[in-house]
N, C-alpha and C. Protein backbone atom coordinates (compact mmCIF):
# COMPACT_ATOMS: atom_id res chain seq x y z
N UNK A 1 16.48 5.46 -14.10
CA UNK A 1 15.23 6.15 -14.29
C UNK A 1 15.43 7.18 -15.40
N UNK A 2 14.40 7.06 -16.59
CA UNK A 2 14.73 7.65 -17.42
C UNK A 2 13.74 9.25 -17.23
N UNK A 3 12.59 9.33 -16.83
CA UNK A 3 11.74 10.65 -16.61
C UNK A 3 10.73 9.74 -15.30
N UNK A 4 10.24 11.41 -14.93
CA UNK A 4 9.06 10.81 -13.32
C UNK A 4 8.74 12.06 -14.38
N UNK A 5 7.11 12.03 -14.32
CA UNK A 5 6.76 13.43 -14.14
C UNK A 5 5.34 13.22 -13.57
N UNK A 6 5.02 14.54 -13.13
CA UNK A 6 3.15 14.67 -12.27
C UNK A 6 2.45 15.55 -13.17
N UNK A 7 1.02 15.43 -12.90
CA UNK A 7 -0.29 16.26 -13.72
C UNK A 7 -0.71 16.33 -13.12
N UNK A 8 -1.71 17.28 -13.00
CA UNK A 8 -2.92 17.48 -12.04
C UNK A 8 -4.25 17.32 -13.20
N UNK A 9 -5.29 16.26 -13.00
CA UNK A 9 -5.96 16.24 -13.57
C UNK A 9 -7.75 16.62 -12.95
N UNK A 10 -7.95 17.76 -13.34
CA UNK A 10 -9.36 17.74 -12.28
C UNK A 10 -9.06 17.71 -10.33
N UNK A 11 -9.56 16.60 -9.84
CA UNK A 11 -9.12 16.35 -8.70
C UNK A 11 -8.45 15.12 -8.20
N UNK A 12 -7.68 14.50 -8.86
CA UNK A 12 -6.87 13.92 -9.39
C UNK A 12 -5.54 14.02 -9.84
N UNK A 13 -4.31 13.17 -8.79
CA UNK A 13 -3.04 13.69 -9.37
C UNK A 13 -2.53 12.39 -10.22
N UNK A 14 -1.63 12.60 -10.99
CA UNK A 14 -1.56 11.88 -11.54
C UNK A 14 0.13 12.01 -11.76
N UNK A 15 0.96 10.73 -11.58
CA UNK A 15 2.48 10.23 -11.58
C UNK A 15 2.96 9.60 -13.08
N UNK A 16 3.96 9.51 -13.68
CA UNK A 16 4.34 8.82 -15.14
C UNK A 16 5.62 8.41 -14.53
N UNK A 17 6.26 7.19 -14.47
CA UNK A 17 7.71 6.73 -14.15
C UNK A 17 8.23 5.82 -15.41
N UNK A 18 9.41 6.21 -16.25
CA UNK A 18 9.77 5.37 -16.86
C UNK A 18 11.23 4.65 -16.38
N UNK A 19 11.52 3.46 -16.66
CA UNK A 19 12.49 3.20 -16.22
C UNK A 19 13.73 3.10 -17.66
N UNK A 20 14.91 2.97 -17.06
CA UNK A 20 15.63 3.21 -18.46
C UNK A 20 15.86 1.77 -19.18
N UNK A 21 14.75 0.51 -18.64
CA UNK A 21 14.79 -0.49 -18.87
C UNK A 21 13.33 -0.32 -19.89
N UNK A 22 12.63 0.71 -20.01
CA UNK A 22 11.46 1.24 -20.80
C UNK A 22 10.22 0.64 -20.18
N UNK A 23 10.11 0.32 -18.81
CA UNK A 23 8.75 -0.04 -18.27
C UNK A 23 8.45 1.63 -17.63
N UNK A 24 7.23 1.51 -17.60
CA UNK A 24 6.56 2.58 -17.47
C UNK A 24 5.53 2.14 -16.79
N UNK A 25 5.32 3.38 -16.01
CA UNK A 25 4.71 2.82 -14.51
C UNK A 25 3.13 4.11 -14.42
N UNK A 26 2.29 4.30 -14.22
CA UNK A 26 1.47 5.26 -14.25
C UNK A 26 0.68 5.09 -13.07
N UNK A 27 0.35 6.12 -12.16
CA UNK A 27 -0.27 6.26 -11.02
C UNK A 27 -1.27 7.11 -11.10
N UNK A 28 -2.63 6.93 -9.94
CA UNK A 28 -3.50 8.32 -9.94
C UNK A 28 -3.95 7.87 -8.39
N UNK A 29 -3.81 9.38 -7.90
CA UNK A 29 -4.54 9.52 -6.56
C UNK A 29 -5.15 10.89 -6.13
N UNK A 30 -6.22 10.70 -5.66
CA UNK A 30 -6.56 12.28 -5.08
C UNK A 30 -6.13 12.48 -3.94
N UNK A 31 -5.52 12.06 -3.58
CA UNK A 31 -4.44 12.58 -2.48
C UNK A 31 -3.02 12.76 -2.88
N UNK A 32 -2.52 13.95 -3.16
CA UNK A 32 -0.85 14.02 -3.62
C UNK A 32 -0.15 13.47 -2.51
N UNK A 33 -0.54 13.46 -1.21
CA UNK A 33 0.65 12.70 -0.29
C UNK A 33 0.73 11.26 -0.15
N UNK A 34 -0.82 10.92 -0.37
CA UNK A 34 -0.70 9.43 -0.66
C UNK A 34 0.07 8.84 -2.29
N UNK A 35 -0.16 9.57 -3.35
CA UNK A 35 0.66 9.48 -4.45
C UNK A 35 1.83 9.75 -4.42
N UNK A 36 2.44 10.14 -3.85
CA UNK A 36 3.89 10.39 -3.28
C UNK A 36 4.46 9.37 -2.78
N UNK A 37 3.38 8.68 -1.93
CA UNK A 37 4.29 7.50 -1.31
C UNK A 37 4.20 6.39 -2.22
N UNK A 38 2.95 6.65 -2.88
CA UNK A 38 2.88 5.35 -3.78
C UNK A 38 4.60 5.35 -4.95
N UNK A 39 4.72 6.31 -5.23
CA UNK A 39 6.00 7.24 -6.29
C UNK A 39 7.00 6.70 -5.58
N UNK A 40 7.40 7.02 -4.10
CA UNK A 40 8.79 6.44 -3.46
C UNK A 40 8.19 5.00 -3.64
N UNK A 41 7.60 4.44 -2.95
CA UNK A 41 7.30 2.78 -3.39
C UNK A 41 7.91 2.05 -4.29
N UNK A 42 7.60 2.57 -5.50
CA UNK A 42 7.72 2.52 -6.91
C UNK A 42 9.38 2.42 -6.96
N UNK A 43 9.69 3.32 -6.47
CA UNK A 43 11.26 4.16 -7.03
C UNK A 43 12.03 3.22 -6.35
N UNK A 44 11.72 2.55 -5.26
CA UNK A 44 13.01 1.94 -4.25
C UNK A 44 12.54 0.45 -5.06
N UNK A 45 11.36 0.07 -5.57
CA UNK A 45 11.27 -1.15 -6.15
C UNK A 45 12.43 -1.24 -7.34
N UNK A 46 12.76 0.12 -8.03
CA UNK A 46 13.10 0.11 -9.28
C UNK A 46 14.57 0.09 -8.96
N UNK A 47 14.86 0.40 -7.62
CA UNK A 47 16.48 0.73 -7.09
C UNK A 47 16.49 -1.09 -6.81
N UNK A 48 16.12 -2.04 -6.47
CA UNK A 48 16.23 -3.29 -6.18
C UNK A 48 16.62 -3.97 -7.15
């Protein structure tokens, strides 16, 4: 994993994941805990 980072956009959060394979992954939820899980989701796909 090369960067994760979060924004808050309005009411709207918003996730950036790159991998160090250069896919890049982009998320949005208005729920930060539901975007969170979507983020671990993501992350253990990228650990596989």
């Amino acid at each position: 994993m090369l960067s994760l980072s979060f924004l808050r956009d309005g009411d709207e959060f918003l996730a950036r994941l790159e991998s160090d394979s250069g896919q890049i992954t982009e998320l949005k939820n208005r729920s930060l805990d539901q975007l969170l899980t979507l983020v671990a989701s993501e992350l253990e796909d990228l650990l596989e």
